[in-house]
Protein backbone atom coordinates (compact mmCIF):
# COMPACT_ATOMS: atom_id res chain seq x y z
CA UNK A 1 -39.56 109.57 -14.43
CA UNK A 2 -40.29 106.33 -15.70
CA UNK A 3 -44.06 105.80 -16.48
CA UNK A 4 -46.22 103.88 -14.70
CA UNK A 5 -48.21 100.73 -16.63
CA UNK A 6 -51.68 100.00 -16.32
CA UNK A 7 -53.50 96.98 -17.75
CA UNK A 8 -57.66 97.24 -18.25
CA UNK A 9 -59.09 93.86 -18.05
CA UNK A 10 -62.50 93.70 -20.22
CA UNK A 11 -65.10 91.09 -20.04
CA UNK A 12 -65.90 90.60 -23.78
CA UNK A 13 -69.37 89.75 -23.33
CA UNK A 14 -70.23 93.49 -22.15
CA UNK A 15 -70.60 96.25 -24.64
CA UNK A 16 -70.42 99.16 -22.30
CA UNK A 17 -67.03 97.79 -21.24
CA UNK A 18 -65.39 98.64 -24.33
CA UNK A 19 -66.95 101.89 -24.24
CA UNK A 20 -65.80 102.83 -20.39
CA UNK A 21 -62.58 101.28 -21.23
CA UNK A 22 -61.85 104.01 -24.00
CA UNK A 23 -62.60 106.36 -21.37
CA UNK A 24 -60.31 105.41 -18.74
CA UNK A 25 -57.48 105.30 -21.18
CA UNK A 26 -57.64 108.96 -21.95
CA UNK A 27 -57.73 109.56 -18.27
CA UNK A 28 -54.86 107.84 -17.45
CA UNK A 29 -52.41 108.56 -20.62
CA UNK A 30 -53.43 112.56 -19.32
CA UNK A 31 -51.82 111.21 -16.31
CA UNK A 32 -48.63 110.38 -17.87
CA UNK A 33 -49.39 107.00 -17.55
CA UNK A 34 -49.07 103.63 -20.28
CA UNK A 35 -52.51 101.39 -20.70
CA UNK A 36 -53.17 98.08 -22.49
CA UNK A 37 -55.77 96.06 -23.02
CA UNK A 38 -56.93 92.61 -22.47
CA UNK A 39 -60.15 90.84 -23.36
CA UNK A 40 -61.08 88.71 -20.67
CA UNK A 41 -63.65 85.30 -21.60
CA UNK A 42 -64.74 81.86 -20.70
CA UNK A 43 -61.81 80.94 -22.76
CA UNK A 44 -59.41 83.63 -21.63
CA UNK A 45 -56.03 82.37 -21.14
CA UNK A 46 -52.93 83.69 -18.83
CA UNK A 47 -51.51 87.03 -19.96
CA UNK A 48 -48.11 88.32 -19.01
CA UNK A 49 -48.96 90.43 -15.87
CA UNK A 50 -45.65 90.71 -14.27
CA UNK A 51 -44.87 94.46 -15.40
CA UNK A 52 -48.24 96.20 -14.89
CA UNK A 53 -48.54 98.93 -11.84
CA UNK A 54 -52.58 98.68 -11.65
CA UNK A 55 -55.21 96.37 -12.94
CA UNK A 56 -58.32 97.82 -13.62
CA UNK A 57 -61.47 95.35 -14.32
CA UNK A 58 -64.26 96.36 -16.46
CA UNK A 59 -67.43 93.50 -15.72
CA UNK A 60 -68.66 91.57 -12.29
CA UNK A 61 -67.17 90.05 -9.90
CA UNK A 62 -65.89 87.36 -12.87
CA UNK A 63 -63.85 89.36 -14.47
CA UNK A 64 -62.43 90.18 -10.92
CA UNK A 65 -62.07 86.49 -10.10
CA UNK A 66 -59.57 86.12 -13.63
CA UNK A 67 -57.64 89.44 -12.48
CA UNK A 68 -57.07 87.61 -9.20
CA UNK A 69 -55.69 84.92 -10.19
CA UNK A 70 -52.85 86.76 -13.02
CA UNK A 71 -51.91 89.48 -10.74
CA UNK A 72 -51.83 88.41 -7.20
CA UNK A 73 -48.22 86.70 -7.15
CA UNK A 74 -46.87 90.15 -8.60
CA UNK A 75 -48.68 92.18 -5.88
CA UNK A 76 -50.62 93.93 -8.56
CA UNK A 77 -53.53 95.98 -6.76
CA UNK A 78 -57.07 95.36 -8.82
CA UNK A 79 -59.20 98.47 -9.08
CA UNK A 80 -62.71 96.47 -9.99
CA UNK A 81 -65.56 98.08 -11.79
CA UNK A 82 -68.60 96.60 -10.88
CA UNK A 83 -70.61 96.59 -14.52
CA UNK A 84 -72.03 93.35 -13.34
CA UNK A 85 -75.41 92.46 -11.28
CA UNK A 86 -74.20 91.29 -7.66
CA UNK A 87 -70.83 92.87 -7.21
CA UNK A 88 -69.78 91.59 -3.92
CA UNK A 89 -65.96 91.70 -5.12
CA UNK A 90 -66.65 94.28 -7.21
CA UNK A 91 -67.69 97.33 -5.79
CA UNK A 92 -66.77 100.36 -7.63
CA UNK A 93 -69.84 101.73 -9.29
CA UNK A 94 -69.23 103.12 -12.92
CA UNK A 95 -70.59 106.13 -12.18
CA UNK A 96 -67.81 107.02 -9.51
CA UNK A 97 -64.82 105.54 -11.59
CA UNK A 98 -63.20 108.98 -12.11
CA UNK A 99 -63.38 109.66 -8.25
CA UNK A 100 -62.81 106.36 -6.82
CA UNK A 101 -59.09 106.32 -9.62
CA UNK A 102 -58.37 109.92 -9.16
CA UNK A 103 -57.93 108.63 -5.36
CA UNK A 104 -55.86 106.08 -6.34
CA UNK A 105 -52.97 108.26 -8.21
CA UNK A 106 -52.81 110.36 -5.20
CA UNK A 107 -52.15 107.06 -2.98
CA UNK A 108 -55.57 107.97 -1.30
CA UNK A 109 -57.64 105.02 -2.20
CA UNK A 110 -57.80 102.06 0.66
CA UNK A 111 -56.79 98.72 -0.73
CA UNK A 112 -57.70 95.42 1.07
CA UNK A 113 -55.89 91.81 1.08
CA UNK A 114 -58.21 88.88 0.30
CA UNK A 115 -56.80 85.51 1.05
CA UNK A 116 -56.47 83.26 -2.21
CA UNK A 117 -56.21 79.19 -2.15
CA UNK A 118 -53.72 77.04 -3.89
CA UNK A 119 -54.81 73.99 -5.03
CA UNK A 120 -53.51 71.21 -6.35
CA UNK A 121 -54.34 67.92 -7.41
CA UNK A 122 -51.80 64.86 -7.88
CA UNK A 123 -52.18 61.40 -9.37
CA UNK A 124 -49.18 59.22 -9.00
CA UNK A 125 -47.25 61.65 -6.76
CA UNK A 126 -47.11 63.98 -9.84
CA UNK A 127 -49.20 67.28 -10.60
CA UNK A 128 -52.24 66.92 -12.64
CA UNK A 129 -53.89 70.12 -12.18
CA UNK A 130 -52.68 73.45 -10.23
CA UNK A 131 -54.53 76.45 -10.16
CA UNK A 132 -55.60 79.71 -7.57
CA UNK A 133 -58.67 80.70 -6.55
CA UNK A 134 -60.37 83.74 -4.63
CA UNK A 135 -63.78 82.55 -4.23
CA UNK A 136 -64.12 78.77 -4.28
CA UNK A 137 -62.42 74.91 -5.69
CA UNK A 138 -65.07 72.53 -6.25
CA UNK A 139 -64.53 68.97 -6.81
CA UNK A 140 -67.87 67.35 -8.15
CA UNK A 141 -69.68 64.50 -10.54
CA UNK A 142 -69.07 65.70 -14.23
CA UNK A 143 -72.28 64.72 -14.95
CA UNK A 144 -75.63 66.32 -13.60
CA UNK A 145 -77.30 64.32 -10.52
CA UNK A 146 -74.98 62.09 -9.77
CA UNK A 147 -73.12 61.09 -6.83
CA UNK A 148 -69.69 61.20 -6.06
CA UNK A 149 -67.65 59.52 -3.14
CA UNK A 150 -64.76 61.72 -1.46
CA UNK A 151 -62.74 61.45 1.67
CA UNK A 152 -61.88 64.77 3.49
CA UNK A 153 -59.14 65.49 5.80
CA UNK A 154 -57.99 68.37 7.58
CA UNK A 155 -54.68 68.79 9.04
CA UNK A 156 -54.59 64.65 9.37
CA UNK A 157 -57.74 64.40 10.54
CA UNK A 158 -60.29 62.12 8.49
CA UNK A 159 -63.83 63.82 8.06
CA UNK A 160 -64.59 60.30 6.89
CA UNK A 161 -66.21 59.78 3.66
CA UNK A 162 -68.48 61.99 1.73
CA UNK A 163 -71.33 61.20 -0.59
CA UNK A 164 -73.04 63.64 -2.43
CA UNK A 165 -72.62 65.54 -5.60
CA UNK A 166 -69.45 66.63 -4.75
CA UNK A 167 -67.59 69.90 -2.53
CA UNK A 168 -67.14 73.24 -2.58
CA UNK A 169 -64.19 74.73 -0.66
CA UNK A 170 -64.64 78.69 -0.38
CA UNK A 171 -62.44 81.28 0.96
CA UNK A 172 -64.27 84.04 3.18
CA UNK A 173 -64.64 86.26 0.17
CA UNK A 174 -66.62 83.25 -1.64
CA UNK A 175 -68.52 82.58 1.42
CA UNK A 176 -71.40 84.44 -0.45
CA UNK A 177 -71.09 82.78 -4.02
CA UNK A 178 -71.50 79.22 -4.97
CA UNK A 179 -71.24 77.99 -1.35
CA UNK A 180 -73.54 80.12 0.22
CA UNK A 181 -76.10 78.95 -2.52
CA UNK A 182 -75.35 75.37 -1.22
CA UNK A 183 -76.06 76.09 2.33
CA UNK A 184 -72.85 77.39 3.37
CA UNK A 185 -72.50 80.00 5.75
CA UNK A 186 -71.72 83.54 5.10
CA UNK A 187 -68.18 85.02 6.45
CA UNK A 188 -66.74 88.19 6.91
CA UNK A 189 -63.93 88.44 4.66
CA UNK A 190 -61.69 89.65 7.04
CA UNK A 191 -62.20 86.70 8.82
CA UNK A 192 -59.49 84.62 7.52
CA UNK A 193 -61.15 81.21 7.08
CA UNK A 194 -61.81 78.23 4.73
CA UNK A 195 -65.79 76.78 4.07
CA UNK A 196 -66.12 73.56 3.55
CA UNK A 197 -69.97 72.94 1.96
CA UNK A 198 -70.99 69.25 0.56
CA UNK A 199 -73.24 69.87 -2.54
CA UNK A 200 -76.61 68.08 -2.38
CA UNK A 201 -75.45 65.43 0.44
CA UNK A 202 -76.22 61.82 0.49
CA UNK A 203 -76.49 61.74 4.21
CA UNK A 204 -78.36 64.72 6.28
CA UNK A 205 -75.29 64.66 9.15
CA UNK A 206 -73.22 66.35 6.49
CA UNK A 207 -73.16 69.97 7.37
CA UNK A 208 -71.03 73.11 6.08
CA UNK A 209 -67.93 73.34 8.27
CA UNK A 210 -65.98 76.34 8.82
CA UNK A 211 -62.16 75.85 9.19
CA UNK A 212 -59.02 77.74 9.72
CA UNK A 213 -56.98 79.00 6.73
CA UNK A 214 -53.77 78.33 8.28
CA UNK A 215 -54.31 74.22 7.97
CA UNK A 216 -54.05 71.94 5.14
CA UNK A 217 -57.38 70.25 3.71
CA UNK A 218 -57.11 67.13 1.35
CA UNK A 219 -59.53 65.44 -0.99
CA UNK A 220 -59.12 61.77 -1.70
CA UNK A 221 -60.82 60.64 -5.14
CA UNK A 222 -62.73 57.36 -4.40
CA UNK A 223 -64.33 54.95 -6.90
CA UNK A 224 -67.93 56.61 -8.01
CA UNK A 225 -70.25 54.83 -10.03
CA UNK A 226 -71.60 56.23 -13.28
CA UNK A 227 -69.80 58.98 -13.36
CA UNK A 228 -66.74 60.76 -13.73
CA UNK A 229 -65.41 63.31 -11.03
CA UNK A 230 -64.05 67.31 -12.29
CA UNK A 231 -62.32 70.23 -10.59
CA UNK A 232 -63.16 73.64 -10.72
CA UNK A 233 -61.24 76.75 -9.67
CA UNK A 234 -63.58 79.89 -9.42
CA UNK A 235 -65.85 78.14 -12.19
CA UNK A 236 -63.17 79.25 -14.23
CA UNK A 237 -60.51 76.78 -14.53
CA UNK A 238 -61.05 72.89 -14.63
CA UNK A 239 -60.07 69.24 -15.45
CA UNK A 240 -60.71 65.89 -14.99
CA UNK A 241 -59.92 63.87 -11.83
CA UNK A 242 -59.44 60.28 -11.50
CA UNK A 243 -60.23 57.61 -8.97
CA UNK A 244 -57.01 57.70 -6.43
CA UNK A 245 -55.75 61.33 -7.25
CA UNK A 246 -55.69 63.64 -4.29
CA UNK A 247 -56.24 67.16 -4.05
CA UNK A 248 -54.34 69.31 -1.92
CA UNK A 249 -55.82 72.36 -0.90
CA UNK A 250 -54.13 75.27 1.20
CA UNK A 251 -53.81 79.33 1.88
CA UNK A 252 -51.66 80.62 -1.14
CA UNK A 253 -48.26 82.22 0.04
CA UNK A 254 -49.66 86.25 -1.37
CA UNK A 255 -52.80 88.16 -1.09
CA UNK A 256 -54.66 89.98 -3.94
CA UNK A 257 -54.72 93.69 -2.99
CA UNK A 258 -58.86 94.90 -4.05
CA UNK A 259 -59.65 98.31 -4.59
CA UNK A 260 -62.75 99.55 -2.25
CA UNK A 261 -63.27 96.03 -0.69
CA UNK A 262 -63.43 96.55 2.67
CA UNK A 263 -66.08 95.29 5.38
CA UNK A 264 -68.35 98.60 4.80
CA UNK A 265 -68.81 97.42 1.05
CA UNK A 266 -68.80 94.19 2.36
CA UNK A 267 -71.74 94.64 4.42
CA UNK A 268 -73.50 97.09 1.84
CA UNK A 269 -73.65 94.45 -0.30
CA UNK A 270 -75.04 92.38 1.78
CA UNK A 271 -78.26 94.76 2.49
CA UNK A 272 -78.93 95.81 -1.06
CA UNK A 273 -78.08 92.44 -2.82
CA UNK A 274 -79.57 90.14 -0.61
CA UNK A 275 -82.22 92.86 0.18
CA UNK A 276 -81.91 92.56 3.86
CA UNK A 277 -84.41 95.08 5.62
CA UNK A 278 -84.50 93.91 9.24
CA UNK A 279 -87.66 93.78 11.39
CA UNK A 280 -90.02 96.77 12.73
CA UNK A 281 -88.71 99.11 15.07
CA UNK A 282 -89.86 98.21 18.47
């Protein structure tokens, strides 16, 4: 039988991940199965992915965010180990690993898709910038506290012009990141949606927005003063946008399959992270 390939993705800024990491290889090479490493950083860049079975994330839900986007073309399921602080995509607790991935080789373990975006940005009808994203694309001033000018459209239909300092567009799963710290409203993940949140808006009539998945969204780059205009996908990958390009954002073609992700984490997370408590018993 030919052996199965697994691929442990380490955030380098974590000791204890190189430590678990040792760990899980033992367990799985007892289980007749092949492991490799990869380091994963702010400067991390695409790995061949293509022949792994399992990815298996050792950090928060960053870590998770760069697993994402390298395995979910290939249909690789993530098995993420929360080792950060919030964990809202990552929800395995380190202290279960051995249960939670014993679960998994017996084909036990639930998986659940998460929509991903594609976006892209064009300048002179060719590609500038292309990227995926599970969580969010934000298109923003470069510099801090200052404005930018953008013109949103959704399936043809002008939103009109927006000034502030610039837009985050989040999938359900990144309802409760960057977005929801802007304002944004917080989405069940199996709800199958875009969020469309202005940062810091010039005008108080801007409000979030939430929108279907299954349209197209676009982004025109208008003339800003002072300051130049970047694009961000998962506050991982970026670049620099110019006056006229036009970003093209829509629902990527696959799904990222996530290990232990479904609405009862979901919603777990929600009480102990956010410390929800509810009111007295009446």
């Amino acid at each position: 039988m030919k052996k199965k390939r697994a691929v442990i993705i380490i955030n380098a800024y974590k000791e204890e991940a190189h430590l678990l990491a040792e760990d899980i290889k033992t367990f799985l090479v007892a289980e007749n199965w092949d492991v490799d490493f990869v380091k994963f950083s702010s400067s991390c860049e695409k790995a061949p992915f293509h022949s792994y079975d399992l990815a298996i994330t050792l950090g928060g839900d960053g870590t998770v965010l760069f697993a994402a986007r390298v395995c979910f073309e290939n249909k690789i399921p993530i098995f993420p180990i929360n080792l950060g602080e919030f964990g809202f995509i990552a929800g395995i607790q380190k202290e279960s690993w051995k249960e939670r991935l014993s679960l998994f080789l017996s084909e036990k373990l639930p998986f659940t898709a998460r929509s991903m975006i594609n976006v892209v940005a064009m300048r002179n009808n060719k590609t500038v910038f292309e990227s995926f994203a599970l969580n969010d694309v934000v298109v923003s001033a470069d510099k801090a506290a200052k404005i930018v000018s953008l013109g949103i459209a959704f399936n043809g239909n002008s939103f009109g012009r927006f000034r502030s300092d610039g837009i985050i567009v989040a999938t359900s799963t990144g309802s409760t990141a960057y977005s929801a710290a802007a304002g944004g409203p917080i989405v069940d993940p199996e709800l199958d949606a875009f969020v469309l949140s202005p940062i810091c808006p010039f005008s108080l009539s801007n409000r979030p927005i939430v929108l279907p998945s299954s349209g197209v969204l676009c982004i025109d780059v208008l003339p800003s003063r002072d300051t130049g205009v970047s694009i961000t996908a998962d506050g991982q990958v970026s670049a620099g946008l110019e006056s006229g390009d036009i970003v093209i954002l829509q629902k990527a073609k696959e799904k990222v399959l996530l290990a232990d992700c479904d609405s009862a984490a979901f919603y777990s997370a929600l009480r102990s992270k956010l410390r929800w408590s509810g009111g007295p018993c009446a």
